[in-house]
C-alpha atoms as a PDB file:
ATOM      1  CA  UNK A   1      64.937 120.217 110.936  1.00  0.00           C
ATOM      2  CA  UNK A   2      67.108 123.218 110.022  1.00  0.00           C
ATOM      3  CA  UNK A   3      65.694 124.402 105.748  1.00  0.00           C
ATOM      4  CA  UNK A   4      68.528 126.454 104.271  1.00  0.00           C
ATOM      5  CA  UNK A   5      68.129 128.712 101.265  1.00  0.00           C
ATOM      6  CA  UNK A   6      71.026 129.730  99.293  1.00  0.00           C
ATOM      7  CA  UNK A   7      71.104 132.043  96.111  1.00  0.00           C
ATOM      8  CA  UNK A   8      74.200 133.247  93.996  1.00  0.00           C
ATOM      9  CA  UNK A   9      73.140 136.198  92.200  1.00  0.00           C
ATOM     10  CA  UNK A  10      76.120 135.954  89.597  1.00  0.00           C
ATOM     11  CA  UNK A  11      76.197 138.420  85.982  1.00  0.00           C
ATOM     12  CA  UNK A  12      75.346 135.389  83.723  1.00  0.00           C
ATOM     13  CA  UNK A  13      72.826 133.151  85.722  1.00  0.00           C
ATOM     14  CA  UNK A  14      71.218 132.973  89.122  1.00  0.00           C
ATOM     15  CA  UNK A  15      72.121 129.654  90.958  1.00  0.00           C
ATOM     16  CA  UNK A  16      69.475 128.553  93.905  1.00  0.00           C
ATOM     17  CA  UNK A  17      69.980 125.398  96.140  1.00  0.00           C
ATOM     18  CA  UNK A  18      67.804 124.312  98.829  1.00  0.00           C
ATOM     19  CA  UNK A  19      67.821 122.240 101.571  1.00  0.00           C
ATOM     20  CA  UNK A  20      67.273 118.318 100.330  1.00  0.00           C
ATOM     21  CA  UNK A  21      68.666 119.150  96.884  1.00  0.00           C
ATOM     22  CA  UNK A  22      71.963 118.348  95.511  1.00  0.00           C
ATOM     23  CA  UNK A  23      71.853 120.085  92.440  1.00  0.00           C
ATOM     24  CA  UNK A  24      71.404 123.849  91.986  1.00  0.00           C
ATOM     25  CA  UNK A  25      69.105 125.657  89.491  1.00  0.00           C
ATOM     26  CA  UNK A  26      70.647 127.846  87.166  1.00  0.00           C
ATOM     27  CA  UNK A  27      68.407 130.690  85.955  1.00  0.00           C
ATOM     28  CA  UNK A  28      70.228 132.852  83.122  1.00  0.00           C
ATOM     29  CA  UNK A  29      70.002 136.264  84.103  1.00  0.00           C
ATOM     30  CA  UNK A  30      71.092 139.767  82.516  1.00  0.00           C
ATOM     31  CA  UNK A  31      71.320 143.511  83.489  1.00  0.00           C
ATOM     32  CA  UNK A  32      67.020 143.773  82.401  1.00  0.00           C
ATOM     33  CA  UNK A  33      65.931 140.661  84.551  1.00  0.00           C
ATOM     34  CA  UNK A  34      64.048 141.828  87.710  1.00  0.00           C
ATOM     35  CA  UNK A  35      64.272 141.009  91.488  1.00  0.00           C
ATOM     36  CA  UNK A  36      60.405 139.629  90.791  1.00  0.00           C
ATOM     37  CA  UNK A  37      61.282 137.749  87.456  1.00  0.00           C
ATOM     38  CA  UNK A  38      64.276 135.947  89.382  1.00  0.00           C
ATOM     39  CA  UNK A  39      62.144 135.146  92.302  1.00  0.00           C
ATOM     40  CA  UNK A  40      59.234 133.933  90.071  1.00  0.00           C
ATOM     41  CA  UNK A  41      61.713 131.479  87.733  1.00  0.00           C
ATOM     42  CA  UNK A  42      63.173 130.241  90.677  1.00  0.00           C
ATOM     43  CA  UNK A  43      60.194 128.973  92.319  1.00  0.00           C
ATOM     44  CA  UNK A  44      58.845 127.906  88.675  1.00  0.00           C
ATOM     45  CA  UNK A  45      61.177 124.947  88.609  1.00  0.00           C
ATOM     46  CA  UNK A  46      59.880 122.232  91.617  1.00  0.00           C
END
């Protein structure tokens, strides 16, 4: 089975939906927030 990743890196929040989920996480995000701060709340939330 084909796993699909998909993040919008937007100015407000970062929005992450995976394959098997039907509702994406939102992560608020600003001009400070790091590449390794978004990666680590992203995978925070299982």
């Amino acid at each position: 089975m084909l796993k699909v990743l998909v993040i919008d890196v937007g100015g407000q929040h970062v929005k992450v939906l995976a394959s098997g989920q039907r509702v994406p996480r939102r992560i608020r995000s600003g001009p400070s927030m790091s590449a390794e701060a978004r990666h680590t709340r992203a995978g925070a939330r299982r």
